[in-house]
N, C-alpha and C. Protein backbone atom coordinates (compact mmCIF):
# COMPACT_ATOMS: atom_id res chain seq x y z
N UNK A 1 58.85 -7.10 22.20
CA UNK A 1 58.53 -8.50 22.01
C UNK A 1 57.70 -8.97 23.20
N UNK A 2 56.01 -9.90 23.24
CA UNK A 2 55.84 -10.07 24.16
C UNK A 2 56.63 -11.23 24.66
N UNK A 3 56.37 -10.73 26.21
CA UNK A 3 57.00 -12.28 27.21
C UNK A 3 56.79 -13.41 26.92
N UNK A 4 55.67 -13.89 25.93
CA UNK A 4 55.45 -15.02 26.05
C UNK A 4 56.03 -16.12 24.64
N UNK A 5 56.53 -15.09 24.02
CA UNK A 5 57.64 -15.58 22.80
C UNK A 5 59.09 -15.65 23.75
N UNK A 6 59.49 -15.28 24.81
CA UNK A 6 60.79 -15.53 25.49
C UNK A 6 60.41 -16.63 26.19
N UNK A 7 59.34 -16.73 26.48
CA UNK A 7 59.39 -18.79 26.96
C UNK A 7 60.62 -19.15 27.95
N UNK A 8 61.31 -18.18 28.87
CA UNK A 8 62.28 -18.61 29.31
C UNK A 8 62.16 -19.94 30.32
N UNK A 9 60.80 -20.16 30.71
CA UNK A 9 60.50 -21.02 32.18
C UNK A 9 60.39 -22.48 31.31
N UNK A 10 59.82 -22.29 30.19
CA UNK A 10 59.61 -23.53 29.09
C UNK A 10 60.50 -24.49 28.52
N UNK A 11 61.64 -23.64 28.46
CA UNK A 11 62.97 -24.89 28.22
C UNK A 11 64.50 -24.43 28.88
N UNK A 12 65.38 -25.34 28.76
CA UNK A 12 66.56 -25.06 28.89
C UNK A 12 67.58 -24.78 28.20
N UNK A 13 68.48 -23.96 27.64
CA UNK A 13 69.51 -23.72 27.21
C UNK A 13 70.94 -24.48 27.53
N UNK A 14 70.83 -25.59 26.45
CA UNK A 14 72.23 -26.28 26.81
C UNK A 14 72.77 -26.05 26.00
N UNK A 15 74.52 -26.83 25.80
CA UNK A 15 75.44 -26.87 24.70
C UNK A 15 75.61 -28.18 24.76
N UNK A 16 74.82 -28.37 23.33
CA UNK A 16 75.56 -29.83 22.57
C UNK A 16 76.72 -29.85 21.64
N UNK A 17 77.76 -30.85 21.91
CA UNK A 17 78.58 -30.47 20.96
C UNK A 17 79.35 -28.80 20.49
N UNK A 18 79.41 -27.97 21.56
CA UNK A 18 79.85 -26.77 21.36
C UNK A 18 78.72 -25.84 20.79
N UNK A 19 77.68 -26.04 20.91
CA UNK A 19 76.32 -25.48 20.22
C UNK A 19 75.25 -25.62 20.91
N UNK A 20 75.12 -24.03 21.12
CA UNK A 20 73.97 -23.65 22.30
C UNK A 20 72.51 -24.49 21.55
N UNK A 21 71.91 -24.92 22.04
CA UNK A 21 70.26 -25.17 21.55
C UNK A 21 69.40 -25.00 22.71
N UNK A 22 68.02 -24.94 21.92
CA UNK A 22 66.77 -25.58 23.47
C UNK A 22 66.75 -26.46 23.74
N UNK A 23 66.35 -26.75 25.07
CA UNK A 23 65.86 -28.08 25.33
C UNK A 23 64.49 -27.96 25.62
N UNK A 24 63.97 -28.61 24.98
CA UNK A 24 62.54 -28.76 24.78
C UNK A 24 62.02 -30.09 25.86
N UNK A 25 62.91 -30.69 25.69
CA UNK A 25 62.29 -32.38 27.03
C UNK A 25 62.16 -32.21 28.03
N UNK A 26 62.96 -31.16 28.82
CA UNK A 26 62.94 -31.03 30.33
C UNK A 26 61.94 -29.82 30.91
N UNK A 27 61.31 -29.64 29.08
CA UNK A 27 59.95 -28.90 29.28
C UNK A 27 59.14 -29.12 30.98
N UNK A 28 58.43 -28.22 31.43
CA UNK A 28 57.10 -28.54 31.78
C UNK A 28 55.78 -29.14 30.95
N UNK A 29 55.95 -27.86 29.49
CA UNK A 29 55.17 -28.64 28.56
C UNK A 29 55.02 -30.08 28.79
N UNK A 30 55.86 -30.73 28.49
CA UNK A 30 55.80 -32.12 28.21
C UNK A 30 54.72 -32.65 29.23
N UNK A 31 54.33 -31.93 30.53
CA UNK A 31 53.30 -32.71 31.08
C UNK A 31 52.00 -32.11 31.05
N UNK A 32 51.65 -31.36 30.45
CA UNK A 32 50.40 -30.92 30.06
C UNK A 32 50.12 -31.45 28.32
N UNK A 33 48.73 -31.86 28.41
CA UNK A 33 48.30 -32.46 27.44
C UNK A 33 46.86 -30.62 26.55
N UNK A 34 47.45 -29.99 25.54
CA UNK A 34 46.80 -29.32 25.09
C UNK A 34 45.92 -29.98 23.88
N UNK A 35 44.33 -29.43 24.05
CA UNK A 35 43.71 -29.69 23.24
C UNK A 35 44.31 -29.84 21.46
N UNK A 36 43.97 -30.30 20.80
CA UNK A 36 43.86 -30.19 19.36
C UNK A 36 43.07 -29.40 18.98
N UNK A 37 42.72 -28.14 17.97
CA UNK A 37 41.57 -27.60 17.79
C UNK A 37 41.63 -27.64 16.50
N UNK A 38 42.47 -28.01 15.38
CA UNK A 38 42.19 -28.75 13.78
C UNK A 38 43.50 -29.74 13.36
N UNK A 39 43.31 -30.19 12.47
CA UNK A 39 44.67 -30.57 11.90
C UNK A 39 44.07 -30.33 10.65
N UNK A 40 46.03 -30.08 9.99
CA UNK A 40 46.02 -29.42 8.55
C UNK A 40 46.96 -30.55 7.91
N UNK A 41 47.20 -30.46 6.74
CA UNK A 41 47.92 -31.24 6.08
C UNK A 41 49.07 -30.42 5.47
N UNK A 42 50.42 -30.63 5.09
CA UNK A 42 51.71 -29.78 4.95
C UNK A 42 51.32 -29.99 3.79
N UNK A 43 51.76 -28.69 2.74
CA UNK A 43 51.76 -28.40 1.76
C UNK A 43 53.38 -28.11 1.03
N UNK A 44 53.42 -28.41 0.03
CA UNK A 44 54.65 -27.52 -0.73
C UNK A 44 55.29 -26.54 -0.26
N UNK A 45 54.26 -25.63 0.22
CA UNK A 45 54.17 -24.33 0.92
C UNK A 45 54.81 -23.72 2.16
N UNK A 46 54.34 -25.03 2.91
CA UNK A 46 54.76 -25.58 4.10
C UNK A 46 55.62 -26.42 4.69
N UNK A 47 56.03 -26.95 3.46
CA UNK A 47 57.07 -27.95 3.74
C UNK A 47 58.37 -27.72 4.28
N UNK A 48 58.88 -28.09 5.64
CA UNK A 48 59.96 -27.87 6.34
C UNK A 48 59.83 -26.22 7.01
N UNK A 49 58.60 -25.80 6.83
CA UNK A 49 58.60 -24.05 7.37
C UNK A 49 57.32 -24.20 8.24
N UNK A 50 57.60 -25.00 9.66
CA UNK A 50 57.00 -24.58 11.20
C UNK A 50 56.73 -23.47 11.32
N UNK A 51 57.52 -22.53 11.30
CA UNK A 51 57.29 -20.80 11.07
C UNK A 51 56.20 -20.59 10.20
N UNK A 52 56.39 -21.06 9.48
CA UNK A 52 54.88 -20.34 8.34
C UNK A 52 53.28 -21.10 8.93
N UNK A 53 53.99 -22.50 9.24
CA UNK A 53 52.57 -23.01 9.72
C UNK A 53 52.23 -22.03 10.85
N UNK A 54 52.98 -21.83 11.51
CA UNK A 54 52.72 -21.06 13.18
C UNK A 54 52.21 -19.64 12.64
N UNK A 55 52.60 -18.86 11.54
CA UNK A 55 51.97 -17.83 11.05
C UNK A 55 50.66 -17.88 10.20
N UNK A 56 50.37 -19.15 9.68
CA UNK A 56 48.99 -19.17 9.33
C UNK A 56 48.13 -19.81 9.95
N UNK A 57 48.41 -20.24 11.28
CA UNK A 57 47.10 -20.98 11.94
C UNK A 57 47.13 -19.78 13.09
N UNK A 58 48.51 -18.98 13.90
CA UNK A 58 48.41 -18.38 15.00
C UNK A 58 48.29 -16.75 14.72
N UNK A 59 49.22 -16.21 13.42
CA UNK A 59 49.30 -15.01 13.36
C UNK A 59 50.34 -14.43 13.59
N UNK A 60 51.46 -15.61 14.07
CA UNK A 60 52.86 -15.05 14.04
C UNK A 60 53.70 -16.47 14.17
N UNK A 61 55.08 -15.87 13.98
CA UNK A 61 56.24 -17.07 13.59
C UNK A 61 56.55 -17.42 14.27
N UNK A 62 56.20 -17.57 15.65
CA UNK A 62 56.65 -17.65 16.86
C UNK A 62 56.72 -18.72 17.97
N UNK A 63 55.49 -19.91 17.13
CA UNK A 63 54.98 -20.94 17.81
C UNK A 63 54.68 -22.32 17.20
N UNK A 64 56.24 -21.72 16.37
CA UNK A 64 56.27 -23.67 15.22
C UNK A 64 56.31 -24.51 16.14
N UNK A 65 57.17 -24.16 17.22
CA UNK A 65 58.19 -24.90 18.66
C UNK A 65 56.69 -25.37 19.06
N UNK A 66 55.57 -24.84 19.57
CA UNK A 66 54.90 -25.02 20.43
C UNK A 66 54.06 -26.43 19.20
N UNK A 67 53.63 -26.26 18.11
CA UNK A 67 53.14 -27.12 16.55
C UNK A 67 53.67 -28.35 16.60
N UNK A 68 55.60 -28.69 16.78
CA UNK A 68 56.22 -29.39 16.56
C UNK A 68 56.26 -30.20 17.88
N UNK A 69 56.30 -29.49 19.29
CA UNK A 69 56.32 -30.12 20.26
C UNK A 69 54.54 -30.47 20.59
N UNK A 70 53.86 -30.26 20.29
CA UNK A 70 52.30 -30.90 20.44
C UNK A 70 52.62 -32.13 19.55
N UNK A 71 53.32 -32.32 18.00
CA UNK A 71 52.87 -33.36 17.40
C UNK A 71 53.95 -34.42 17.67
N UNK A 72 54.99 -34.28 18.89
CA UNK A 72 56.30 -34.96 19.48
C UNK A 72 56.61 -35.35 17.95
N UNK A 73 57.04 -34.05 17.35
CA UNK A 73 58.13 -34.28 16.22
C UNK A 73 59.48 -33.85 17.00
N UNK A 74 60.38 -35.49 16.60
CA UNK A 74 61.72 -35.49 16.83
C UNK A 74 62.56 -34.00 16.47
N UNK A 75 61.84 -33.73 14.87
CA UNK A 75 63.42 -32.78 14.20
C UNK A 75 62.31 -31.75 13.60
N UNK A 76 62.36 -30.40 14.43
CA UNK A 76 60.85 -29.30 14.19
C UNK A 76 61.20 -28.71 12.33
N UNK A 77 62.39 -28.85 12.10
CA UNK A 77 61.71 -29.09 10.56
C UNK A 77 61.70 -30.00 9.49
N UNK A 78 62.65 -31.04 9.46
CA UNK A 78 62.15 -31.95 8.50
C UNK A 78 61.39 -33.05 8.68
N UNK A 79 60.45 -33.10 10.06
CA UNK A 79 59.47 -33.65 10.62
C UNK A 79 58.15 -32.61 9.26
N UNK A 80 58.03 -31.88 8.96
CA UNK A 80 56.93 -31.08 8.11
C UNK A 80 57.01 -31.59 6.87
N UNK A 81 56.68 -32.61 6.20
CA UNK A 81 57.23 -32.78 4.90
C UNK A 81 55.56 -32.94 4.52
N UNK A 82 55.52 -32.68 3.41
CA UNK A 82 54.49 -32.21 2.66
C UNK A 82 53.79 -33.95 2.94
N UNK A 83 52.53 -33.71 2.69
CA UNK A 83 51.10 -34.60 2.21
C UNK A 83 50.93 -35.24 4.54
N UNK A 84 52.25 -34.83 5.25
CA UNK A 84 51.51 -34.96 6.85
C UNK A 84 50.85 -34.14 7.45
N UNK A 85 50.11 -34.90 7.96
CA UNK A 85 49.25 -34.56 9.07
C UNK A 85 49.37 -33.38 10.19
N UNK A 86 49.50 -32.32 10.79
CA UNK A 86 50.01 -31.58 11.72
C UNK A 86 48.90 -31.02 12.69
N UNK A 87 48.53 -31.58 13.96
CA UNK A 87 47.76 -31.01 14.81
C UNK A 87 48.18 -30.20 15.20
N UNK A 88 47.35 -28.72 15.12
CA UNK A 88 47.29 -27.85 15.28
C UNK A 88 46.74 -27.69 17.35
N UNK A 89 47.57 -26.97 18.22
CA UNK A 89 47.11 -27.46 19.45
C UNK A 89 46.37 -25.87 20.02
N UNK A 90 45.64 -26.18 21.13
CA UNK A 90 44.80 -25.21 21.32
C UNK A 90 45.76 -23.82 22.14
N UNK A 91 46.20 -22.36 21.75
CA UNK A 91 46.85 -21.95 21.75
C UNK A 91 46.44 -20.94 23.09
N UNK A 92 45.20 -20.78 23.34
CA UNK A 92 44.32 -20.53 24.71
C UNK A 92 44.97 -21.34 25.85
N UNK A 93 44.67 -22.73 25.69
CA UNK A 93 45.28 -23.27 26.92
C UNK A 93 47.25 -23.22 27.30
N UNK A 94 47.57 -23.11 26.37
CA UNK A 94 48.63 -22.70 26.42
C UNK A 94 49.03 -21.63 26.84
N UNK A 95 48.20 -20.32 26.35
CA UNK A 95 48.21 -19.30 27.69
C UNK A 95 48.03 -19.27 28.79
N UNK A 96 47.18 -19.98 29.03
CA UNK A 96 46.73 -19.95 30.22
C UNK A 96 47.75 -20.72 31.16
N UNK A 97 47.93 -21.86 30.88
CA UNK A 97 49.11 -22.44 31.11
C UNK A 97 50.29 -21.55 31.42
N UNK A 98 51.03 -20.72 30.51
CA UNK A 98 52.47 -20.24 30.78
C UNK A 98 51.61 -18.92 32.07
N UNK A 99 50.89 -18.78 31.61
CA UNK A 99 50.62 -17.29 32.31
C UNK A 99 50.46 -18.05 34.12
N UNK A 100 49.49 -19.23 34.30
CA UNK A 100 50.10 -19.58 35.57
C UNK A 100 51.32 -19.80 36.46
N UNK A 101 52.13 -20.52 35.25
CA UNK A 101 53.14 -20.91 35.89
C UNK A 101 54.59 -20.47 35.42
N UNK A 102 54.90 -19.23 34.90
CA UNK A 102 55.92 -18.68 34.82
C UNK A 102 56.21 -17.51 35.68
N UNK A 103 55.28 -17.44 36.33
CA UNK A 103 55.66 -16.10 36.89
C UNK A 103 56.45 -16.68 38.17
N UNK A 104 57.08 -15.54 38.77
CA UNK A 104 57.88 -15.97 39.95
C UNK A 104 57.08 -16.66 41.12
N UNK A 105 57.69 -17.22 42.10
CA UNK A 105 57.01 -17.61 43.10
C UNK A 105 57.98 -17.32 44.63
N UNK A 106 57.28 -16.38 45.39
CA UNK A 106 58.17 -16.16 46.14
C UNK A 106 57.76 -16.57 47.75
């Protein structure tokens, strides 16, 4: 698996309510602003499946998280409901991005 689907520097692992999740807010993300490079509209197809969008705009299932947190959707899947809008964010700068600043610093 590459490193950059483990995203470990990108969020936090808490327990809400007895239930591990991410935390996505205490992102770094959150202070970098990535380009837009299209927006698509949710389909039937697409509806409630971030994963599939992230596999037909990126090439893998891996980066609904990154889809859902560009368009500050509250709930990454029933934020997708068919006939919205979904900016698609530029997935370059986002490399470039983690690849600066995840690595260790010693």
């Amino acid at each position: 698996m590459p490193s950059i689907t483990k995203r470990k520097y990108m969020y936090d692992l808490v327990t809400v309510d007895g239930v591990f999740e991410l935390d996505y807010l205490s992102s770094p993300l959150t202070i970098i602003k990535l380009n837009t490079t299209k927006v698509i509209m949710i389909t039937r197809a697409t509806e409630y499946r971030p994963d599939l969008v992230s596999l037909k705009e990126f090439g893998t299932y891996d980066m609904g998280w990154l889809i859902s947190l560009h368009n500050d959707f509250l709930d990454p899947i029933y934020d997708y409901e068919i006939g919205k809008e979904v900016k698609i964010p530029n997935l370059d700068q986002y490399y470039r991005y983690y690849n600066r600043h995840s690595r260790r610093r010693r």
